[in-house]
Protein backbone atom coordinates (compact mmCIF):
# COMPACT_ATOMS: atom_id res chain seq x y z
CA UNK A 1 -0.38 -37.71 -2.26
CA UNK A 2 0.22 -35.33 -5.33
CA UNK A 3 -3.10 -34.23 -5.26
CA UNK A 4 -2.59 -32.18 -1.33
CA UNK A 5 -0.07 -30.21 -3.08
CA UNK A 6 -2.03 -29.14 -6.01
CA UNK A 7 -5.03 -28.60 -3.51
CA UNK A 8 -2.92 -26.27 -1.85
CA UNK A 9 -1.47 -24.02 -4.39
CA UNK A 10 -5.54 -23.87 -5.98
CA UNK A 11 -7.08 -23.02 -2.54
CA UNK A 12 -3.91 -20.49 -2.22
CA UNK A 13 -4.62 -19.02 -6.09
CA UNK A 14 -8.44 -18.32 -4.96
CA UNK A 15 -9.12 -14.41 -4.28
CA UNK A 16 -10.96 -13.95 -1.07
CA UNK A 17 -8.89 -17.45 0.47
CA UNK A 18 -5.53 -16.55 0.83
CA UNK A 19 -5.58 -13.30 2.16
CA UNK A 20 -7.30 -13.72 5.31
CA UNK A 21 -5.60 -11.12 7.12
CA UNK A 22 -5.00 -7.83 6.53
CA UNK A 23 -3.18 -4.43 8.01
CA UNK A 24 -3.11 -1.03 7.08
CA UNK A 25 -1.65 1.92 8.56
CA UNK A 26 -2.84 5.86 7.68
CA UNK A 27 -2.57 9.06 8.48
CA UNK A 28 -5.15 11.87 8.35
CA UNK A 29 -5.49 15.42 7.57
CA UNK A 30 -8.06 18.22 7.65
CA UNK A 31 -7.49 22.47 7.53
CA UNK A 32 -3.93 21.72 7.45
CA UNK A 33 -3.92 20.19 10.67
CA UNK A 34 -2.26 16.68 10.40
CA UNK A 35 -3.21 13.67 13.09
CA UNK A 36 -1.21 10.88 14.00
CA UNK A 37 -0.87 8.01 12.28
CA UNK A 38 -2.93 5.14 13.42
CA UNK A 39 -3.10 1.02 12.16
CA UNK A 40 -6.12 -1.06 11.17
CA UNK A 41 -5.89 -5.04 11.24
CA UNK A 42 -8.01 -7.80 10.54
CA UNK A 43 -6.76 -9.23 13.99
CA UNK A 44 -7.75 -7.72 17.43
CA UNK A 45 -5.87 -5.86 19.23
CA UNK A 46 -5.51 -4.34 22.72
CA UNK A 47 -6.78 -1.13 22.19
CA UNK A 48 -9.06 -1.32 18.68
CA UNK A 49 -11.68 -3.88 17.65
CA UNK A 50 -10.77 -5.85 14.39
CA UNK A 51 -11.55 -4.39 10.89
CA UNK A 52 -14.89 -5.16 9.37
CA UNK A 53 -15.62 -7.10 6.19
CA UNK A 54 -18.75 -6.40 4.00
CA UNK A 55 -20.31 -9.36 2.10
CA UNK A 56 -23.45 -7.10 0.77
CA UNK A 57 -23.34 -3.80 0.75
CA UNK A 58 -24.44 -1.70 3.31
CA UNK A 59 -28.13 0.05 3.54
CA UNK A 60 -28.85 2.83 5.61
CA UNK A 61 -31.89 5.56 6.62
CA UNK A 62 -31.27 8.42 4.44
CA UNK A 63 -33.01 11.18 6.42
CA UNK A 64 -31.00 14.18 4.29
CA UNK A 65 -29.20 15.40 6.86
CA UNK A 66 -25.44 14.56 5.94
CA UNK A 67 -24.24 13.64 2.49
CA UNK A 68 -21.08 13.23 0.57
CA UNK A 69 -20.43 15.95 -2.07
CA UNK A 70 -17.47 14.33 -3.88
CA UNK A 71 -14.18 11.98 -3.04
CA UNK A 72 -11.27 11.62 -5.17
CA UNK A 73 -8.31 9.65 -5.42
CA UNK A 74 -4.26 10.05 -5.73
CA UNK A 75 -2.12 7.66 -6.45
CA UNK A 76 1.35 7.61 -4.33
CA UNK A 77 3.57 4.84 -4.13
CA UNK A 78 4.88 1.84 -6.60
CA UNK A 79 8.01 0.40 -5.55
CA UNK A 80 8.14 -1.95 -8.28
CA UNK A 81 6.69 0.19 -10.93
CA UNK A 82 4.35 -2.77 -11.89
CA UNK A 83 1.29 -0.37 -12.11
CA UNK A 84 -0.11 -1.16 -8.89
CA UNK A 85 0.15 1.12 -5.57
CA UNK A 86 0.52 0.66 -1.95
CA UNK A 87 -0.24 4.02 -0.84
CA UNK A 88 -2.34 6.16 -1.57
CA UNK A 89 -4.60 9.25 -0.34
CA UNK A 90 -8.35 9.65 -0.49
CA UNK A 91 -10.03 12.72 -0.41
CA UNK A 92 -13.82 13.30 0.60
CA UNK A 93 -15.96 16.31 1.08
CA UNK A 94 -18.88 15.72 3.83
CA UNK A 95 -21.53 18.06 3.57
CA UNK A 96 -24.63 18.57 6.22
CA UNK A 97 -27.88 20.63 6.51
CA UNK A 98 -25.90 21.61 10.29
CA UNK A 99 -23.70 24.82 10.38
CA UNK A 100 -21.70 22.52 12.34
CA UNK A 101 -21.25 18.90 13.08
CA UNK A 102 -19.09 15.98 14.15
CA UNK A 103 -18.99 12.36 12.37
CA UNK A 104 -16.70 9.90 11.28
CA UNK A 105 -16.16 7.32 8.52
CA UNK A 106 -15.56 3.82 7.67
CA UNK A 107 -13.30 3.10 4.48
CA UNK A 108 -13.70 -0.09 2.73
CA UNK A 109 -11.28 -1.71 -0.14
CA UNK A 110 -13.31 -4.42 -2.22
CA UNK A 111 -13.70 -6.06 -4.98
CA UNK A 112 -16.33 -8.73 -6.45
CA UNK A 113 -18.87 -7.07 -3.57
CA UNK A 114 -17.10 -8.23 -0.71
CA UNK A 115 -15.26 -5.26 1.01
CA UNK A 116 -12.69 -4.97 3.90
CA UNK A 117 -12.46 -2.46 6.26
CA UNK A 118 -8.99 -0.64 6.19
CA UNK A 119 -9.24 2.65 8.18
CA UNK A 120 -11.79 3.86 10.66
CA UNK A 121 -11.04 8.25 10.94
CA UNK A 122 -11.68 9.79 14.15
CA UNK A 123 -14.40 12.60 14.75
CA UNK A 124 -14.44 15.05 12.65
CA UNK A 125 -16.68 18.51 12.27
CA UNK A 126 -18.17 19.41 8.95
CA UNK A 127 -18.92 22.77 8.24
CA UNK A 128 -22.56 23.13 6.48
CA UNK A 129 -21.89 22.76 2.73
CA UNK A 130 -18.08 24.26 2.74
CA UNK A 131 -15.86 22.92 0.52
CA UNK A 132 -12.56 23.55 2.36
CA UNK A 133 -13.31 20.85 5.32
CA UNK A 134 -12.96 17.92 3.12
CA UNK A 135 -10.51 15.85 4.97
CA UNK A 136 -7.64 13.61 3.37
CA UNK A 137 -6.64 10.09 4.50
CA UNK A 138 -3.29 8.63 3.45
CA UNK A 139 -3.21 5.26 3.46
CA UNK A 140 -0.22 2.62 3.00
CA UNK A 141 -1.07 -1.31 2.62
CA UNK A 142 1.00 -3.73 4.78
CA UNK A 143 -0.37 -6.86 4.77
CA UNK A 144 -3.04 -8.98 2.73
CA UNK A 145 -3.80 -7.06 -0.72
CA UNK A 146 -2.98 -8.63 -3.67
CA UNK A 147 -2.32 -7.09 -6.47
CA UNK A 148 -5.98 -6.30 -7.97
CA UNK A 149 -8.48 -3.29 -9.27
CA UNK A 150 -9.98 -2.36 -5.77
CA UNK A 151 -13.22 -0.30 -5.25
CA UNK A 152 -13.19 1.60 -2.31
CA UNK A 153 -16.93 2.43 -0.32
CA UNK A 154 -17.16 4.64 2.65
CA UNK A 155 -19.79 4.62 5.35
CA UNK A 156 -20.06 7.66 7.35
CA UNK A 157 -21.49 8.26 11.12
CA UNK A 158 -22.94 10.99 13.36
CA UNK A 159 -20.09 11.51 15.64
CA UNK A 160 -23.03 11.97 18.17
CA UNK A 161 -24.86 9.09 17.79
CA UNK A 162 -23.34 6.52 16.05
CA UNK A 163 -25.97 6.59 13.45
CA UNK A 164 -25.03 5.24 9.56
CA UNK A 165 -26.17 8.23 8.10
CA UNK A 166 -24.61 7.91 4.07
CA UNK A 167 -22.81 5.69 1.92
CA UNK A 168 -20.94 6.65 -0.56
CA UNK A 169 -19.01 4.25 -3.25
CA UNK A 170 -18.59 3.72 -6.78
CA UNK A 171 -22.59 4.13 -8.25
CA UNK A 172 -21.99 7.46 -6.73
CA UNK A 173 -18.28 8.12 -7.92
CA UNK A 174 -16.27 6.32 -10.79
CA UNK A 175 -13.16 7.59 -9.34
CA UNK A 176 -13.68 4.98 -7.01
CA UNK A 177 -13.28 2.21 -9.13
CA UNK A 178 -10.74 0.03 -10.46
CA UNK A 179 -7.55 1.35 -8.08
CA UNK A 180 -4.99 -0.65 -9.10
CA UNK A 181 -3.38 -1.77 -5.86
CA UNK A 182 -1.46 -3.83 -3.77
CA UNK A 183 0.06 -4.48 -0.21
CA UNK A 184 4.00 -3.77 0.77
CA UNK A 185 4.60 -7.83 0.77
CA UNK A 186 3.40 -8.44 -3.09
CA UNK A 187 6.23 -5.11 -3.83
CA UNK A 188 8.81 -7.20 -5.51
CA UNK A 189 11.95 -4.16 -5.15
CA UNK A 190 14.62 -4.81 -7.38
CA UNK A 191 17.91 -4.65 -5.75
CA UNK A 192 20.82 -3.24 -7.67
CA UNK A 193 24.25 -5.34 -6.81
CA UNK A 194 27.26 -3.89 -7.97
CA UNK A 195 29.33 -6.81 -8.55
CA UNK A 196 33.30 -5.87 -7.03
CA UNK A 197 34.72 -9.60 -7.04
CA UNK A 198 34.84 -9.69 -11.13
CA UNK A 199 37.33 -6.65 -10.82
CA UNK A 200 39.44 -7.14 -8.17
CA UNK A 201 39.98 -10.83 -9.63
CA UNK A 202 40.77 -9.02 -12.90
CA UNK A 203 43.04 -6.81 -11.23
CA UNK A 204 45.17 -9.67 -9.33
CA UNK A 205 45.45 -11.62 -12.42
CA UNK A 206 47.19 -8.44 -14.28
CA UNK A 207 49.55 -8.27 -11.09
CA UNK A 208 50.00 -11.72 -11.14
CA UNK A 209 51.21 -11.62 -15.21
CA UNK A 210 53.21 -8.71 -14.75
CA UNK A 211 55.15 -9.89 -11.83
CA UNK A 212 55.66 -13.13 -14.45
CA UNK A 213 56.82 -11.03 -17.06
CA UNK A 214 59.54 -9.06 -14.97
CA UNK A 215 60.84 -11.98 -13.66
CA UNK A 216 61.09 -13.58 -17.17
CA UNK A 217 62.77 -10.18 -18.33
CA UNK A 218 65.39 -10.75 -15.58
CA UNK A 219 65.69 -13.67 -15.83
CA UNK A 220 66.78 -13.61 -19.21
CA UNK A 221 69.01 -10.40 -18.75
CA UNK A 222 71.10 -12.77 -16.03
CA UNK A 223 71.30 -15.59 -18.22
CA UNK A 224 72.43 -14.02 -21.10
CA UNK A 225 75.08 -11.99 -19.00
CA UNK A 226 76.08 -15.27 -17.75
CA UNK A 227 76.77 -16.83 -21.59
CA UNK A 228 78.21 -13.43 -22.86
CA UNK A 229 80.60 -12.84 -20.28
């Protein structure tokens, strides 16, 4: 029977067993225009098909058409101050051979080769090779992310045709390696109680003495006008 508990907490300890589910919400931006906020689970929901997971990664047809100049990484939010973030913004610059055209990307946090999907962007137009249409994604980590270096790989579509037409991680960009982060549930936030009951207990105690202490002075002053007169 001791043996199911220790079974437990090993099969909890494992990375890749425990966190089974995942959620992440994030909000985009492109030419100063800002659009809403949207979530991405492991579970399905009404509206969105569940995140992806990537046990190899991916291959795809390079015909030349689209590529990604550069991507690059800030660092937001640490509750805890324990080094690791739960939100964060990446930045990438899509360039294309078109003066204009639409796609979209699929962002990826992994580590040991096995990535999860944590934000799909909507359509988006890219602008030949112009390096003002880069577009941001700010991302905060609800669920499911332990605390961990993460890698993060993006795949990115022809808004027109579904097509994978790059990828785009860390043999292509080191700043997309080892991001130390971590979900909102693994922030441990330390909670400052100022403690009132010590002092007020302090405080009734001196009342308490002093009322003593008057009533022993008149006390006294009575008795001894008692004996003296």
């Amino acid at each position: 029977m001791k043996a199911v508990p220790f079974l437990a907490l090993l099969l909890f300890s494992l990375p890749g067993l425990a966190d089974t589910e995942w959620k992440a919400t994030s909000k985009e931006s492109q030419l100063n225009e800002v659009r809403p906020s949207s979530a991405k689970s492991s579970l399905k929901s009404d509206k969105d098909a569940p995140a992806r997971i990537l046990s190899l990664r991916p291959q795809h047809n390079d015909t030349g058409n689209f590529w990604i100049y550069d991507a690059w990484i800030s660092l937001l939010s640490d509750p805890d101050a324990d080094g690791y973030y739960s939100e964060f913004t990446l930045s990438f610059d899509v360039d294309s051979l078109y003066t204009q055209a639409p796609v979209y990307a699929r962002l990826y946090l992994g580590n040991a080769d096995k990535f999860r999907e944590y934000h799909t962007t909507s359509v988006f137009s890219v602008h030949g090779e112009s390096s003002d249409d880069f577009l941001d994604v700010t991302t905060t980590l609800l669920e499911g992310f332990r605390a961990d270096d993460y890698e993060i790989l993006i795949e990115l579509y022809d808004g027109d045709t579904d097509e994978l037409v790059a990828v785009y991680d860390s043999y292509d960009d080191e700043d997309l390696l080892y991001l130390p982060l971590e979900s909102r549930e693994y922030e441990q936030n330390v909670v400052i109680v100022e403690e009132v009951h010590g002092g007020s207990a302090s405080m009734l105690a001196m009342l308490l003495l002093l009322t003593v202490v008057i009533w022993r002075s008149t006390t006294r002053r009575d008795n001894c006008h008692r004996h003296c007169t």
